[in-house]
N, C-alpha and C. Protein backbone atom coordinates (compact mmCIF):
# COMPACT_ATOMS: atom_id res chain seq x y z
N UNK A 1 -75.42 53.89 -46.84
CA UNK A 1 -74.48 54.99 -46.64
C UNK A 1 -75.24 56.32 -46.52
N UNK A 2 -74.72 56.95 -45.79
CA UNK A 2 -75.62 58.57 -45.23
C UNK A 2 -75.14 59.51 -46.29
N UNK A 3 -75.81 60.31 -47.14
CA UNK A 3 -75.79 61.36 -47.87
C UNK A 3 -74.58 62.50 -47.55
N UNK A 4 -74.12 62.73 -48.19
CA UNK A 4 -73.12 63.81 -47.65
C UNK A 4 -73.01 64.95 -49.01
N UNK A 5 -72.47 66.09 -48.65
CA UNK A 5 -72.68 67.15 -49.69
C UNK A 5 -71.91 67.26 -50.84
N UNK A 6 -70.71 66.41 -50.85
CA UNK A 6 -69.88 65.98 -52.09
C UNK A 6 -70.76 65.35 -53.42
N UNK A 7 -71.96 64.34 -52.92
CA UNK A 7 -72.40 63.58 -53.37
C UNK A 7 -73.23 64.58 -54.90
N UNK A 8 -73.42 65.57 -54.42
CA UNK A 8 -74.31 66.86 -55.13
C UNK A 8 -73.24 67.60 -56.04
N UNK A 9 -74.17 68.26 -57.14
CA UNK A 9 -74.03 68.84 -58.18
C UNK A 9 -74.44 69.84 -58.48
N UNK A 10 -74.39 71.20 -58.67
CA UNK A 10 -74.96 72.82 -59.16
C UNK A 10 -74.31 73.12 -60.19
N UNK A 11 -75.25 73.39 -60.59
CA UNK A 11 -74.79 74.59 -61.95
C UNK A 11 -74.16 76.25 -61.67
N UNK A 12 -73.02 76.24 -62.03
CA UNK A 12 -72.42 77.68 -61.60
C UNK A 12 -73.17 78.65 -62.52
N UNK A 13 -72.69 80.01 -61.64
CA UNK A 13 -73.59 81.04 -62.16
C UNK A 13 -72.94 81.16 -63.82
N UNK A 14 -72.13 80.58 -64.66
CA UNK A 14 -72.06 80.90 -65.53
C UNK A 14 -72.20 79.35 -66.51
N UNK A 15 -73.12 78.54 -65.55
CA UNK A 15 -73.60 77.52 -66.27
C UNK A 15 -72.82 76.25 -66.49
N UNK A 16 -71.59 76.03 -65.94
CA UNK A 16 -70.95 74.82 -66.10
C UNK A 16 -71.52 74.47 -65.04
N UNK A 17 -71.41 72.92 -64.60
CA UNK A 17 -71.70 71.90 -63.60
C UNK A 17 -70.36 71.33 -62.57
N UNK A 18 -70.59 71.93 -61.51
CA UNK A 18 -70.05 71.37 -60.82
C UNK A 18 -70.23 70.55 -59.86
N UNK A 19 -68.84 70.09 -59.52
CA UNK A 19 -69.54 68.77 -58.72
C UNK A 19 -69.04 69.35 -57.40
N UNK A 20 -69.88 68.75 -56.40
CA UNK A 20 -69.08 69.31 -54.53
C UNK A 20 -68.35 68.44 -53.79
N UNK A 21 -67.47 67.26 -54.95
CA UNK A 21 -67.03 66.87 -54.25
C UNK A 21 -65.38 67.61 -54.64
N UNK A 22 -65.39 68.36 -55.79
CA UNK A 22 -64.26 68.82 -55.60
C UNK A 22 -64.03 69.96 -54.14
N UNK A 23 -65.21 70.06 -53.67
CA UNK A 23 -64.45 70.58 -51.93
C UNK A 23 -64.30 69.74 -51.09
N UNK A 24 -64.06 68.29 -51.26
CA UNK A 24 -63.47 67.58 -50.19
C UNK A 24 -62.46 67.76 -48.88
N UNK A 25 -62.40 67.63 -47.91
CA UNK A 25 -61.58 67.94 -47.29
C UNK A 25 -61.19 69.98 -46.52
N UNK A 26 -62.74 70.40 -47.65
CA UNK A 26 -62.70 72.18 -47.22
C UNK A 26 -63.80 72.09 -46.41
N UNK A 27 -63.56 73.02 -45.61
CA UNK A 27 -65.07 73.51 -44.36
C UNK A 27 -65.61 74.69 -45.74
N UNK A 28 -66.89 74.26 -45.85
CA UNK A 28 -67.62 74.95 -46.90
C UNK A 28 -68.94 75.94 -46.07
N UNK A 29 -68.82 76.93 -46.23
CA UNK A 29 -70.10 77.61 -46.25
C UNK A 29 -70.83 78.19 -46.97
N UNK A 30 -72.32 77.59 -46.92
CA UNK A 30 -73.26 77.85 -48.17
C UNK A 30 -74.10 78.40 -47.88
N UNK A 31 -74.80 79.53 -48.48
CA UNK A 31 -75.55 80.44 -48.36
C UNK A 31 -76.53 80.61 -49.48
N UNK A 32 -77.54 81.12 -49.44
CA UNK A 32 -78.44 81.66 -50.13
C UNK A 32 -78.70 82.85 -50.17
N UNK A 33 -78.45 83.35 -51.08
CA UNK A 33 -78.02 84.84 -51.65
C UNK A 33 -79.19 86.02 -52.31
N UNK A 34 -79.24 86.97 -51.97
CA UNK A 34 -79.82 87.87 -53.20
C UNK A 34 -79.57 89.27 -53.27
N UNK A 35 -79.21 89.87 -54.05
CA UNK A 35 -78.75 91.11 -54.59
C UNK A 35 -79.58 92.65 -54.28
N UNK A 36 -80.93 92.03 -54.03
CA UNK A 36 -82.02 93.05 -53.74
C UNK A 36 -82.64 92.88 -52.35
N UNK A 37 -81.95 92.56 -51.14
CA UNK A 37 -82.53 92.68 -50.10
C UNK A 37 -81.56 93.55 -48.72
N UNK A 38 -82.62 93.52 -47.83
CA UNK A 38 -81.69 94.48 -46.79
C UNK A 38 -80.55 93.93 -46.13
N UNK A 39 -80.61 92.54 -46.19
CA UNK A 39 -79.31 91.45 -46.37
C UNK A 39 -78.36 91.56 -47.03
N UNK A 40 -78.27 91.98 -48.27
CA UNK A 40 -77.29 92.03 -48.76
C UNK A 40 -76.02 92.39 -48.46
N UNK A 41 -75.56 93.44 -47.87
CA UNK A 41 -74.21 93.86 -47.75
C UNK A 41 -73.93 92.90 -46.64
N UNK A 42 -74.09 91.63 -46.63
CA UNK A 42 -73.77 90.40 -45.90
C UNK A 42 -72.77 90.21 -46.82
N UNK A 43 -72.55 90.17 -48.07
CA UNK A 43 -72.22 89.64 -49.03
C UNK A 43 -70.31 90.26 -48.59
N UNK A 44 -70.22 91.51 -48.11
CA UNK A 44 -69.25 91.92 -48.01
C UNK A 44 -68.57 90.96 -46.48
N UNK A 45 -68.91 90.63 -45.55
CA UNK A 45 -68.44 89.95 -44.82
C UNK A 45 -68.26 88.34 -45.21
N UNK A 46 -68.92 87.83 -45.89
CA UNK A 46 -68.98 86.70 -46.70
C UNK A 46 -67.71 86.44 -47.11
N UNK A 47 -67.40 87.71 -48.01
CA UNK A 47 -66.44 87.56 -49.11
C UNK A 47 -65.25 87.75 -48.22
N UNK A 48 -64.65 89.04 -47.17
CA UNK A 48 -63.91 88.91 -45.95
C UNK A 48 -63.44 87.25 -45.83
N UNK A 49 -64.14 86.90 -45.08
CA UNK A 49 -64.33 85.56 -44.34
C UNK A 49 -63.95 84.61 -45.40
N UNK A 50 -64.19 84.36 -46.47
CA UNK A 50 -63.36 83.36 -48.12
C UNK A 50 -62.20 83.97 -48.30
N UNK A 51 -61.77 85.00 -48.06
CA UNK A 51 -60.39 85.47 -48.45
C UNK A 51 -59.65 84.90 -47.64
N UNK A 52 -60.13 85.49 -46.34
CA UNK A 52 -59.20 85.16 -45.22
C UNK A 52 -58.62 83.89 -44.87
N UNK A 53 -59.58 83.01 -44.97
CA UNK A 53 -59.27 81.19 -44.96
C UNK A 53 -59.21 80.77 -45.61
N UNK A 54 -59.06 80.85 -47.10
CA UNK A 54 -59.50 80.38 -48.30
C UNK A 54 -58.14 79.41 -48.39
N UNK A 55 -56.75 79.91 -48.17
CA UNK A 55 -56.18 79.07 -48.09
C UNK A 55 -55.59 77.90 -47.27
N UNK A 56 -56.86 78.45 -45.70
CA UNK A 56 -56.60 77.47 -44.85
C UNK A 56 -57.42 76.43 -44.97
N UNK A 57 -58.25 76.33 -46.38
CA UNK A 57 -59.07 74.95 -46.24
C UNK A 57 -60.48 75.46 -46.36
N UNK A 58 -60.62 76.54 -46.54
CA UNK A 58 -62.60 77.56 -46.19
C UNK A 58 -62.98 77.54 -47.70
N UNK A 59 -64.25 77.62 -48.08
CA UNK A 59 -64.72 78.41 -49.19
C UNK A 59 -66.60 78.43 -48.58
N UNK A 60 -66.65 79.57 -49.22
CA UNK A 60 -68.10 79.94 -49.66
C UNK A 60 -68.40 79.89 -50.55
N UNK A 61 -70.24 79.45 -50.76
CA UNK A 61 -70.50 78.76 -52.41
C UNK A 61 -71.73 79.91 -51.83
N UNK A 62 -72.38 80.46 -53.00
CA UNK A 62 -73.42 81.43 -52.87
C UNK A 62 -74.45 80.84 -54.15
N UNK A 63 -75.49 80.47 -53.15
CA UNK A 63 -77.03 80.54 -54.24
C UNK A 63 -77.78 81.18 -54.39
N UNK A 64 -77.96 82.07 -55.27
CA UNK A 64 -78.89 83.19 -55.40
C UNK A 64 -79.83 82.66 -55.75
N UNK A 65 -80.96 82.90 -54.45
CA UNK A 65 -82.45 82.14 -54.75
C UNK A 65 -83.93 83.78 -54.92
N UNK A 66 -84.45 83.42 -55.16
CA UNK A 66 -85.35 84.71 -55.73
C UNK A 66 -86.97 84.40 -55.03
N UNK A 67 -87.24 83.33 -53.80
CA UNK A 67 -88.33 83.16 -53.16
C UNK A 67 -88.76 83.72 -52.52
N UNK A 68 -88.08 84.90 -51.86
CA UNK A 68 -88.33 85.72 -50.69
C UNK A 68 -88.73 87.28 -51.12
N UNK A 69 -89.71 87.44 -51.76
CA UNK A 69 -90.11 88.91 -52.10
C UNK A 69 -89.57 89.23 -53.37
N UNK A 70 -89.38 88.12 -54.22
CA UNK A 70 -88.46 88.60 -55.47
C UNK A 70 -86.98 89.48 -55.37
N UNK A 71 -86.77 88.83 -54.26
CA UNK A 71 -85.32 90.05 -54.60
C UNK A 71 -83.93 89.91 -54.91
N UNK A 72 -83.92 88.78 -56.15
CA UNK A 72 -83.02 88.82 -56.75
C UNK A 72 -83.37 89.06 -58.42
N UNK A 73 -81.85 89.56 -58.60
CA UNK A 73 -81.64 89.75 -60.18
C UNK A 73 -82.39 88.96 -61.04
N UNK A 74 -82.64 89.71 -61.96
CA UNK A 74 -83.41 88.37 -63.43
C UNK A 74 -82.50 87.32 -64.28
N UNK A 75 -81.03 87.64 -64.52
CA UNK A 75 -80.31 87.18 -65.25
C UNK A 75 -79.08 86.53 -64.32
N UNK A 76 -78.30 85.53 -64.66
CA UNK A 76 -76.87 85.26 -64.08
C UNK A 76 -76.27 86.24 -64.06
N UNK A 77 -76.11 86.62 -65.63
CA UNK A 77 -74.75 87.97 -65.65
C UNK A 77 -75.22 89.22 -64.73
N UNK A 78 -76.48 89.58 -64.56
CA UNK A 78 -76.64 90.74 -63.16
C UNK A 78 -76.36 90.29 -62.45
N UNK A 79 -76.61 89.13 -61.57
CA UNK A 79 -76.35 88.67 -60.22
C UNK A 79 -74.62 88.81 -60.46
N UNK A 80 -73.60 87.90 -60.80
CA UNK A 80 -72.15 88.18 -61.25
C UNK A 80 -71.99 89.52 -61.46
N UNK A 81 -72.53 90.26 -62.19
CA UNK A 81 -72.10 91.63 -62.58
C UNK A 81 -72.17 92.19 -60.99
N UNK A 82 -73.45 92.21 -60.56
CA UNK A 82 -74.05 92.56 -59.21
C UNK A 82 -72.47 92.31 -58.15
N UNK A 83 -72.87 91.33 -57.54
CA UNK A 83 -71.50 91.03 -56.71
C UNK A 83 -70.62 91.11 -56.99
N UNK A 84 -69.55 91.18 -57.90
CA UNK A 84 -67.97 92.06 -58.51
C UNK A 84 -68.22 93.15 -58.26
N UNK A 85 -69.18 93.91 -58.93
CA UNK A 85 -68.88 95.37 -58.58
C UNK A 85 -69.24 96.19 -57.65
N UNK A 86 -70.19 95.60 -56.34
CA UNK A 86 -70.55 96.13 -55.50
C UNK A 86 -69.72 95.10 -54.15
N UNK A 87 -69.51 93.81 -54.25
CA UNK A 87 -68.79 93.15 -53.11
C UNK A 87 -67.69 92.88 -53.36
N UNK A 88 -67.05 93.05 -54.29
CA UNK A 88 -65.60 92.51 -55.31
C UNK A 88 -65.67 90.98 -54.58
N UNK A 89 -66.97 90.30 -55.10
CA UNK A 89 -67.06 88.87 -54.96
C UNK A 89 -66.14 88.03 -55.13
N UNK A 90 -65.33 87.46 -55.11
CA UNK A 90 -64.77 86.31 -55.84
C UNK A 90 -65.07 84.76 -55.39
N UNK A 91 -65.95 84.18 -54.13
CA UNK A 91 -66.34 83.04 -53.95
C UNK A 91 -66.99 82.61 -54.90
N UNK A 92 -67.41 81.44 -55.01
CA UNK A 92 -68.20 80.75 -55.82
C UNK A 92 -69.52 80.78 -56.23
N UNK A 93 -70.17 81.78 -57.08
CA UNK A 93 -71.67 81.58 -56.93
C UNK A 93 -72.52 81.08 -57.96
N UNK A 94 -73.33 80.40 -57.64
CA UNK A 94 -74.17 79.38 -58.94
C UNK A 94 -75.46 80.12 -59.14
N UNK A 95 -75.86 79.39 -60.26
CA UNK A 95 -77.03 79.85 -60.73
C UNK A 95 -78.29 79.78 -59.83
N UNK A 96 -79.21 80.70 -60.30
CA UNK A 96 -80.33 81.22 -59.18
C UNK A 96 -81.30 79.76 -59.29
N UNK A 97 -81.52 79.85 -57.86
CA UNK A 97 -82.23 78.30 -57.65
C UNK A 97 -83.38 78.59 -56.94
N UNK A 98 -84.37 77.47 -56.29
CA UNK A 98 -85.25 77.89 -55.12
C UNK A 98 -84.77 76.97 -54.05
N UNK A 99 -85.07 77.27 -52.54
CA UNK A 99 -84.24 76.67 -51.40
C UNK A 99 -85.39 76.17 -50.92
N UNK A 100 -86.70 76.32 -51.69
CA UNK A 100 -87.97 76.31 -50.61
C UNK A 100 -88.83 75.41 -51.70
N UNK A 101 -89.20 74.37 -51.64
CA UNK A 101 -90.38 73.96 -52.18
C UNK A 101 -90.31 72.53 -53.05
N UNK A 102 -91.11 71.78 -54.15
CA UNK A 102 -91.34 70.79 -54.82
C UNK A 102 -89.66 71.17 -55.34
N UNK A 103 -89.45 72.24 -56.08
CA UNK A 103 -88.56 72.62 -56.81
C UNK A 103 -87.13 73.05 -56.30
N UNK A 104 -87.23 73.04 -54.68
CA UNK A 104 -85.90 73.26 -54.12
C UNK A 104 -84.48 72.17 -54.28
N UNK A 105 -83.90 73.56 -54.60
CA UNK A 105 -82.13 72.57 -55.20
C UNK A 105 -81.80 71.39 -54.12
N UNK A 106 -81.77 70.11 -54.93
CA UNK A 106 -81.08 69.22 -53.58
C UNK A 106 -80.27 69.63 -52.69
N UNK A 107 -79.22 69.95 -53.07
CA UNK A 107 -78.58 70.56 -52.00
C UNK A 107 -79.20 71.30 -50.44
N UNK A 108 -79.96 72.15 -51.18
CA UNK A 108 -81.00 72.84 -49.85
C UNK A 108 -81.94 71.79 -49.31
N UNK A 109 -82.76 70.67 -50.24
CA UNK A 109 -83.12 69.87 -49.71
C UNK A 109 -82.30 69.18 -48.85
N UNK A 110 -81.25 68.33 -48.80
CA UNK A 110 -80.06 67.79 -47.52
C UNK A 110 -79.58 68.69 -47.08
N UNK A 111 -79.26 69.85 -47.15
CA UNK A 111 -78.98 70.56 -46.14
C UNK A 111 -80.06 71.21 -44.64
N UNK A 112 -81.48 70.83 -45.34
CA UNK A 112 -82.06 71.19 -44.36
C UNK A 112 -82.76 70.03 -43.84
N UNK A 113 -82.96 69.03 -44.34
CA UNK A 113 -82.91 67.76 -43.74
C UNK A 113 -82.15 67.08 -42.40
N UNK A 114 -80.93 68.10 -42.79
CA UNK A 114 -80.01 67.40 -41.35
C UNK A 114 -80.01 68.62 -40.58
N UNK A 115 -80.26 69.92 -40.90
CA UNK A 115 -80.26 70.90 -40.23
C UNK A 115 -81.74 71.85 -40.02
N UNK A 116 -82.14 71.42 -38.75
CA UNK A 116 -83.63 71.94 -39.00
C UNK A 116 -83.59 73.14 -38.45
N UNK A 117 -84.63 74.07 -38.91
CA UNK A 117 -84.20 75.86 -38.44
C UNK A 117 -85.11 75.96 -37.38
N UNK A 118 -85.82 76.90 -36.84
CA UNK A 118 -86.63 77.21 -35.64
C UNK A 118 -88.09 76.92 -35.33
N UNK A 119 -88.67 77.67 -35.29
CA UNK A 119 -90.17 77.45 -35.54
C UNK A 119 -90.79 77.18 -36.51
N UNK A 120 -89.96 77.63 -37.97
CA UNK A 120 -90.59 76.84 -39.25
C UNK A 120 -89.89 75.56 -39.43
N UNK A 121 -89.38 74.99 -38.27
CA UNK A 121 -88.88 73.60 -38.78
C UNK A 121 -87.56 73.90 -39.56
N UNK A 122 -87.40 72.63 -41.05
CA UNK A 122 -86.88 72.93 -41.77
C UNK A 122 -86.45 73.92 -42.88
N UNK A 123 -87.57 74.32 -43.04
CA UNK A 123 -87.83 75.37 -43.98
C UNK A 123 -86.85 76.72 -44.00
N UNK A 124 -86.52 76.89 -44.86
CA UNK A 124 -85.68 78.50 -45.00
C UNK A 124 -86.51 79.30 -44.96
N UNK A 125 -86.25 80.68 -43.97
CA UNK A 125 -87.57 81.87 -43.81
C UNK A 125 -86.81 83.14 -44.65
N UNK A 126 -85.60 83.43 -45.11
CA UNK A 126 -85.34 84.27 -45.75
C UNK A 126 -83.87 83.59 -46.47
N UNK A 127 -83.64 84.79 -47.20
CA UNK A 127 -82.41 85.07 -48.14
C UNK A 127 -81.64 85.12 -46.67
N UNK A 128 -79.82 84.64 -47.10
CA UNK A 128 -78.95 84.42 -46.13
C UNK A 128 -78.94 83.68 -44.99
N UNK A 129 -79.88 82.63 -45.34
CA UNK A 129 -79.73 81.59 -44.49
C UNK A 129 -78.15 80.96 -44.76
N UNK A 130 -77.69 80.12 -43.86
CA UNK A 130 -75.83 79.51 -43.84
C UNK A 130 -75.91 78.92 -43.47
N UNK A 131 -75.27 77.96 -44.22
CA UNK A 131 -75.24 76.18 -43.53
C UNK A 131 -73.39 76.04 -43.49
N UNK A 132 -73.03 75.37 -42.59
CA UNK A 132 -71.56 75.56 -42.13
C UNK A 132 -71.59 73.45 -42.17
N UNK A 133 -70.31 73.13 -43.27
CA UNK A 133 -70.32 71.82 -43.86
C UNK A 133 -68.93 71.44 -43.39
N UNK A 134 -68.90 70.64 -42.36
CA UNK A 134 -67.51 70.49 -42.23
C UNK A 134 -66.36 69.62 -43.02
N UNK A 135 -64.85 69.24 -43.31
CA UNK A 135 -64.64 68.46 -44.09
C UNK A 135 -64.76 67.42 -44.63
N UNK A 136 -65.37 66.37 -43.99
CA UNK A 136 -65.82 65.67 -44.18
C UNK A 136 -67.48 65.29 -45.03
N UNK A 137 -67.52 66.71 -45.08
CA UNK A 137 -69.20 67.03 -46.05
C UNK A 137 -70.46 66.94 -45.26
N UNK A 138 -69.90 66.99 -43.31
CA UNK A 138 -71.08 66.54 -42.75
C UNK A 138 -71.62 68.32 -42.20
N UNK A 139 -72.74 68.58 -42.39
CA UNK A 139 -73.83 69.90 -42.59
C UNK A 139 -73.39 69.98 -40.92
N UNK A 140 -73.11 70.80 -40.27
CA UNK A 140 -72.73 70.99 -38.77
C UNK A 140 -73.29 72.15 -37.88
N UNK A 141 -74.03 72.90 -38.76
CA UNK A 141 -74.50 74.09 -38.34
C UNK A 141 -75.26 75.50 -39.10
N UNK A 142 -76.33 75.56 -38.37
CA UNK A 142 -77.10 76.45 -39.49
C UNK A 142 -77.60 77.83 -38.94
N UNK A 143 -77.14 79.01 -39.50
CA UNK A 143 -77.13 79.86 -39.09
C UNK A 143 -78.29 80.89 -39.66
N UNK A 144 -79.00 81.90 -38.90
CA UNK A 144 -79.65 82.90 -39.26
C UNK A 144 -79.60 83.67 -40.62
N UNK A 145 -81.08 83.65 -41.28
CA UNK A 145 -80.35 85.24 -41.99
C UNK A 145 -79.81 86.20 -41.40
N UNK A 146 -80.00 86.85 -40.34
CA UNK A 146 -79.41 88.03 -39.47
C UNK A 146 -78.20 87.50 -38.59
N UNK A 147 -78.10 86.21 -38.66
CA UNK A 147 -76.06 86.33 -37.95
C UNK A 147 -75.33 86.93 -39.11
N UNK A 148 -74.55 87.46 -38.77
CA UNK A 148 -74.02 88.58 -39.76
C UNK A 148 -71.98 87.23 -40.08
N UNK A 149 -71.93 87.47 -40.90
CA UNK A 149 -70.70 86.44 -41.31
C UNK A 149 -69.48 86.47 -40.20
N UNK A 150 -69.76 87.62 -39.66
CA UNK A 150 -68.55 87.87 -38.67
C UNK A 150 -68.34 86.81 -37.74
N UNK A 151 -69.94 86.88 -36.92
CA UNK A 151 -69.84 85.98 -35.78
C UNK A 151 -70.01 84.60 -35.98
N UNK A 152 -69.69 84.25 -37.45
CA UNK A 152 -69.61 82.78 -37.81
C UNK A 152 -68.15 82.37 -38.09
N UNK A 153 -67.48 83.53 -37.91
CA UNK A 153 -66.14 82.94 -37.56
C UNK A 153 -65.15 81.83 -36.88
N UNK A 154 -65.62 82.10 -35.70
CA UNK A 154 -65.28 81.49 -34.17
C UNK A 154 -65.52 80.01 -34.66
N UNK A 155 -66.59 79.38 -35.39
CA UNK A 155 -67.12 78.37 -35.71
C UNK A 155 -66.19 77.82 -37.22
N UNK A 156 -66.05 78.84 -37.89
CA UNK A 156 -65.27 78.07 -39.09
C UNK A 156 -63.74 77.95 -38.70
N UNK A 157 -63.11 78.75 -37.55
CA UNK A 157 -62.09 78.36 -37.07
C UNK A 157 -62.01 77.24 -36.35
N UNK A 158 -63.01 76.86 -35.60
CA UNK A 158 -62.99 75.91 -35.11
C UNK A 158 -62.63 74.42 -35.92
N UNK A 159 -63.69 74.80 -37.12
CA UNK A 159 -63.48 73.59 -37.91
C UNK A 159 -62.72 73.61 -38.68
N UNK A 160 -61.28 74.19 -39.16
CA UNK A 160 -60.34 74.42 -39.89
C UNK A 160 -59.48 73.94 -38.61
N UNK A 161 -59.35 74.31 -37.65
CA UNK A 161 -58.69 73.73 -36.83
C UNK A 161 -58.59 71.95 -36.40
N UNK A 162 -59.98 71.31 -36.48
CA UNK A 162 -59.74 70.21 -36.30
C UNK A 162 -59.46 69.52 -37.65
N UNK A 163 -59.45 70.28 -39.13
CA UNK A 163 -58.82 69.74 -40.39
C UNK A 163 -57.62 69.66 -40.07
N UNK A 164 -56.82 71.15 -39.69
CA UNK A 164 -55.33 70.32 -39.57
C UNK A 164 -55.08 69.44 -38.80
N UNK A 165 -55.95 69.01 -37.66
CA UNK A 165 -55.47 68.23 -36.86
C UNK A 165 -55.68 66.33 -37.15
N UNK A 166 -56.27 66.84 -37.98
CA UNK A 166 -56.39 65.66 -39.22
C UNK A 166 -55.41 64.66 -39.75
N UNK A 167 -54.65 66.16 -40.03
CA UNK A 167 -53.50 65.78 -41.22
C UNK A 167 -52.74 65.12 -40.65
C-alpha cells in the first residue's frame, strides 16, 4: 500500500499529538513556516485562504522550521504568541521541526518524496515552501517559497471542487 499523509503524526505547537488522519476527506495545505523572515507576511494570505474554505473542506497546517538562517522563534509560545498577534492566525500550527535533513519531520520527508522541487531536487530551499494534499491524502502539488498564497487559490478550488463532486 502507497503512503499517504493521514498515515502521519505531529506534535501541535502546544504539544498534543495529532494524528492527519483526522483531515480525511480535506484538501490540506502544508507549509513551513517562520516568524523571522522576509516571507513572513505570507502568513496573512495563508490565514485569508483557511478562513475562506475552511468550511468548504480546506485547512492549513503550519510548521515552523528554523533551518533557513535561523529565523524562527526559540519557544512554541513565541511562535503562537507570534502569529495571533501579528496574523490573527487561527490554522493549525505545530511544533518547530526541521524539513531538511537526517532529522527532517516525516511528513516533509513524504511530502517531498512524491513532490520533487527544482534544481535542488527534493530538498526544501527556504521557509514557505507548500505542499497542496488532496482529499484523498495524495501530495498533488508543490509550490514556491515566493508563490504568494493568493495564486494558490485557483488550485485549492480546483480540488474542493472535485471533493464535492465526490459526494
Amino acid at each position: 500500500m502507497e503512503n499517504k499523509f493521514y498515515e502521519f503524526t505531529a506534535e501541535d505547537i502546544k504539544g498534543q499529538l495529532i494524528d492527519m488522519s483526522q483531515y480525511k476527506g480535506k484538501t490540506v495545505l502544508v507549509v513551513n513556516t517562520a516568524s523571522k523572515c522576509g516571507l513572513t507576511p505570507q502568513f496573512e494570505g495563508l490565514e485569508k485562504l483557511n478562513k475562506k474554505y475552511s468550511e468548504k473542506g480546506f485547512v492549513v497546517l503550519g510548521f515552523p522550521c528554523s533551518q533557513f538562517a535561523n529565523q524562527e522563534l526559540s519557544s512554541e509560545d513565541q511562535i503562537s504568541e507570534f502569529c495571533e498577534i501579528n496574523y490573527g492566525v487561527t490554522f493549525q500550527m505545530f511544533s518547530k521541526i526541521d524539513v531538511n535533513g537526517d532529522q527532517a519531520h516525516p511528513i516533509f520527508k513524504f511530502l517531498k518524496s512524491k513532490l520533487k522541487g527544482g534544481i535542488l531536487g527534493s530538498k526544501i530551499k527556504w521557509n514557505f515552501t507548500k505542499f497542496l494534499i488532496d482529499s484523498d491524502g495524495k501530495p498533488v502539488k508543490r509550490f514556491s517559497p515566493f508563490t504568494q498564497p493568493e495564486s494558490i487559490e485557483k488550485d485549492i478550488v480546483k480540488l474542493l471542487k472535485r471533493n464535492k463532486a465526490k459526494v
